[in-house]
N, C-alpha and C. Protein backbone atom coordinates (compact mmCIF):
# COMPACT_ATOMS: atom_id res chain seq x y z
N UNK A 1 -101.33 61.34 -57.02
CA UNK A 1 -99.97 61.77 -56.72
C UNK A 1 -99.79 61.89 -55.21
N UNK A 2 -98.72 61.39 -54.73
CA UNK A 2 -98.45 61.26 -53.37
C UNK A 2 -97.91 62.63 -52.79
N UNK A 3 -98.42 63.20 -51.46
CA UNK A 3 -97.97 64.53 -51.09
C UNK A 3 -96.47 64.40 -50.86
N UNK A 4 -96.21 65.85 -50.91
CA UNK A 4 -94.72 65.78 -50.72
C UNK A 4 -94.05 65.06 -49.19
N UNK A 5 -94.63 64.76 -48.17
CA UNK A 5 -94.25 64.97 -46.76
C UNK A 5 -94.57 63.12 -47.00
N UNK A 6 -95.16 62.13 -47.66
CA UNK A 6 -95.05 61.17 -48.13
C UNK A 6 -93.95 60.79 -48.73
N UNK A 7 -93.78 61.37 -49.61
CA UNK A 7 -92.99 60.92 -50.41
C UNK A 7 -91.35 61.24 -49.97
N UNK A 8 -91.26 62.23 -49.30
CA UNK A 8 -90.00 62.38 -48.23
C UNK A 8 -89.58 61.43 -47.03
N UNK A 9 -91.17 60.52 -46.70
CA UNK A 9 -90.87 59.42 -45.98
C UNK A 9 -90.02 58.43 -46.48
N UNK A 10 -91.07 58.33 -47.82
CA UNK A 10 -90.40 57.13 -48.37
C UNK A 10 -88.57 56.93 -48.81
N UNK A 11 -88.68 58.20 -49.21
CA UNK A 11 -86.79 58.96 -49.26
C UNK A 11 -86.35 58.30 -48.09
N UNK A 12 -86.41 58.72 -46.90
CA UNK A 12 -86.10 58.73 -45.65
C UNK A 12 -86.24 56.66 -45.83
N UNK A 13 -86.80 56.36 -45.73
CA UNK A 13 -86.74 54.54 -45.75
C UNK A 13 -86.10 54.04 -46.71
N UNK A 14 -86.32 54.67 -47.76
CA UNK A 14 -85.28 54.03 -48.57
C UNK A 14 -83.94 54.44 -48.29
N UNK A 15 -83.48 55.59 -48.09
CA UNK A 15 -81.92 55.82 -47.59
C UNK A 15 -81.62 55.29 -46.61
N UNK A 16 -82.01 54.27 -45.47
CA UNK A 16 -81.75 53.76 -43.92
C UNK A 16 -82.20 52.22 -44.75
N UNK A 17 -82.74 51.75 -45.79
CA UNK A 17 -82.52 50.54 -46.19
C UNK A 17 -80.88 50.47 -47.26
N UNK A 18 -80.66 51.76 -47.83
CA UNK A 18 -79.82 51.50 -48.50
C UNK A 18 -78.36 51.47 -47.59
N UNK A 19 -78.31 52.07 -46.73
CA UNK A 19 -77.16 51.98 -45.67
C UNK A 19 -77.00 50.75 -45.07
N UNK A 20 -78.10 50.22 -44.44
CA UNK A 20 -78.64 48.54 -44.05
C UNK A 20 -77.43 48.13 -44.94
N UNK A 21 -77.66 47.88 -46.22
CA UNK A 21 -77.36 47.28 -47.22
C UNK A 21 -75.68 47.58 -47.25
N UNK A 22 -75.61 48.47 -47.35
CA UNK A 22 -74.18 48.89 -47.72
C UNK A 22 -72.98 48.29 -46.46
N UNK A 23 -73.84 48.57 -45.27
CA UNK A 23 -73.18 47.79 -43.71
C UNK A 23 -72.82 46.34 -44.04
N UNK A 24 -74.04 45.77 -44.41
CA UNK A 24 -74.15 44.41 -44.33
C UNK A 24 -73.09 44.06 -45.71
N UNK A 25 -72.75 44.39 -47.04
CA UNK A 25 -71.45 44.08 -47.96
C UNK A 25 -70.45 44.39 -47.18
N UNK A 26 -70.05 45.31 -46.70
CA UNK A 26 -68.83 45.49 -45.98
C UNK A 26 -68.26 44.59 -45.04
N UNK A 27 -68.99 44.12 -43.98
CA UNK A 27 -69.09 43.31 -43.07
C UNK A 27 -68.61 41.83 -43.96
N UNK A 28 -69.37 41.75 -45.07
CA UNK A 28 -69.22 40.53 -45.79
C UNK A 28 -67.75 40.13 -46.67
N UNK A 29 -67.43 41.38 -47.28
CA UNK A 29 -66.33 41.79 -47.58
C UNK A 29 -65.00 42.24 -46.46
N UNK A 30 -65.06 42.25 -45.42
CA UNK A 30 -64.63 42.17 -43.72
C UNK A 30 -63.69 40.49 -43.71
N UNK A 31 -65.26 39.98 -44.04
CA UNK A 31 -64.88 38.58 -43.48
C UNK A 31 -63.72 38.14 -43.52
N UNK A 32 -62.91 37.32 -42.90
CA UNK A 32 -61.98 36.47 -43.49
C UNK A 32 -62.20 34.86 -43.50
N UNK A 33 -63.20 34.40 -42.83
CA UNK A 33 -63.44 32.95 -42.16
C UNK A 33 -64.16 32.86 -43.86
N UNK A 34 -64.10 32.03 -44.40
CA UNK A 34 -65.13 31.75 -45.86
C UNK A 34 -66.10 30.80 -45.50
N UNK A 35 -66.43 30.24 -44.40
CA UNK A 35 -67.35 29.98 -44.25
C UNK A 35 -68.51 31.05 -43.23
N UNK A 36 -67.86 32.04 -42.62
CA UNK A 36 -68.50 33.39 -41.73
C UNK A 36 -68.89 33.73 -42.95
N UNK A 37 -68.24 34.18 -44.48
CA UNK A 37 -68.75 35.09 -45.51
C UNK A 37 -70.01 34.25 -46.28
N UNK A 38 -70.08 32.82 -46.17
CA UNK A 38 -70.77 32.40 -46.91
C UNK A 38 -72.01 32.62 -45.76
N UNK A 39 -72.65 32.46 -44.47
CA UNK A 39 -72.80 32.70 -43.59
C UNK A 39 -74.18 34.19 -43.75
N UNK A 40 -72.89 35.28 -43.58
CA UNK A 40 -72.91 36.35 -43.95
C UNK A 40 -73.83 36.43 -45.41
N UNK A 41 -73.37 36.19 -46.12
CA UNK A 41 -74.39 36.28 -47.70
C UNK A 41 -75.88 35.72 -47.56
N UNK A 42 -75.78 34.18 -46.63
CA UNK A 42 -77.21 33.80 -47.08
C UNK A 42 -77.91 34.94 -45.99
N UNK A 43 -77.59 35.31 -44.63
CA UNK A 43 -78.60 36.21 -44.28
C UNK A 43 -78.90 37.23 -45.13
N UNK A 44 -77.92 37.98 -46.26
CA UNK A 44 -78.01 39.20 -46.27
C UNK A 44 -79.20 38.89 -47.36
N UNK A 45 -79.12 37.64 -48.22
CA UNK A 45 -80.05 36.92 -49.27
C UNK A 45 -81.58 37.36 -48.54
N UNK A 46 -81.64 36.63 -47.01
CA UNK A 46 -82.59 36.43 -46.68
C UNK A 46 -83.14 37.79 -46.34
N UNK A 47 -83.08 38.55 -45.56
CA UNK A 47 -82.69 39.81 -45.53
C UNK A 47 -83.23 41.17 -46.05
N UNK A 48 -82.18 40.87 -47.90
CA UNK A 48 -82.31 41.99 -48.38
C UNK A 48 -84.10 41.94 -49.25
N UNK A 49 -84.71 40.59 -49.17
CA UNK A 49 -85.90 41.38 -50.12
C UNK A 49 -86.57 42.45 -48.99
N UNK A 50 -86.59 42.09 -47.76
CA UNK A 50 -87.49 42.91 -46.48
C UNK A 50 -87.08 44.74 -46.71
N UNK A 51 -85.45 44.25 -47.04
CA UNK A 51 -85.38 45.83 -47.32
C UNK A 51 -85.70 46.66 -48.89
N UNK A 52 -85.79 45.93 -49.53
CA UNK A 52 -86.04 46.81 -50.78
C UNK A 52 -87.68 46.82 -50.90
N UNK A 53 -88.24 46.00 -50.13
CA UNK A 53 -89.92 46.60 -50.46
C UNK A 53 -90.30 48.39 -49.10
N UNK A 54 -91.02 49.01 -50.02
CA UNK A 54 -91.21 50.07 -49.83
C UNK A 54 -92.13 50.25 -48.35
């Protein structure tokens, strides 16, 4: 079992990946150029696995 002051890290990274995330739809949803949004998506593609690993 992971100590508590661990596992509050991981809290802490996962909430600053989930904001990442939430910036980067908005921005995408922002767009108006449809080729900027298509653009926009493949980075966030490329991107988002970096943020959901722990």
């Amino acid at each position: 079992m992971k100590n508590p002051q661990d596992m509050g890290k991981q809290m802490d990274i996962m909430r600053e990946s989930m904001l990442k995330m939430h910036e980067q739809m908005h921005t995408i949803m922002d767009a108006k150029n449809p080729q900027e949004r298509v653009r926009l998506m493949q980075d966030h593609r490329h991107i988002l696995p970096g943020l959901c690993r722990p």
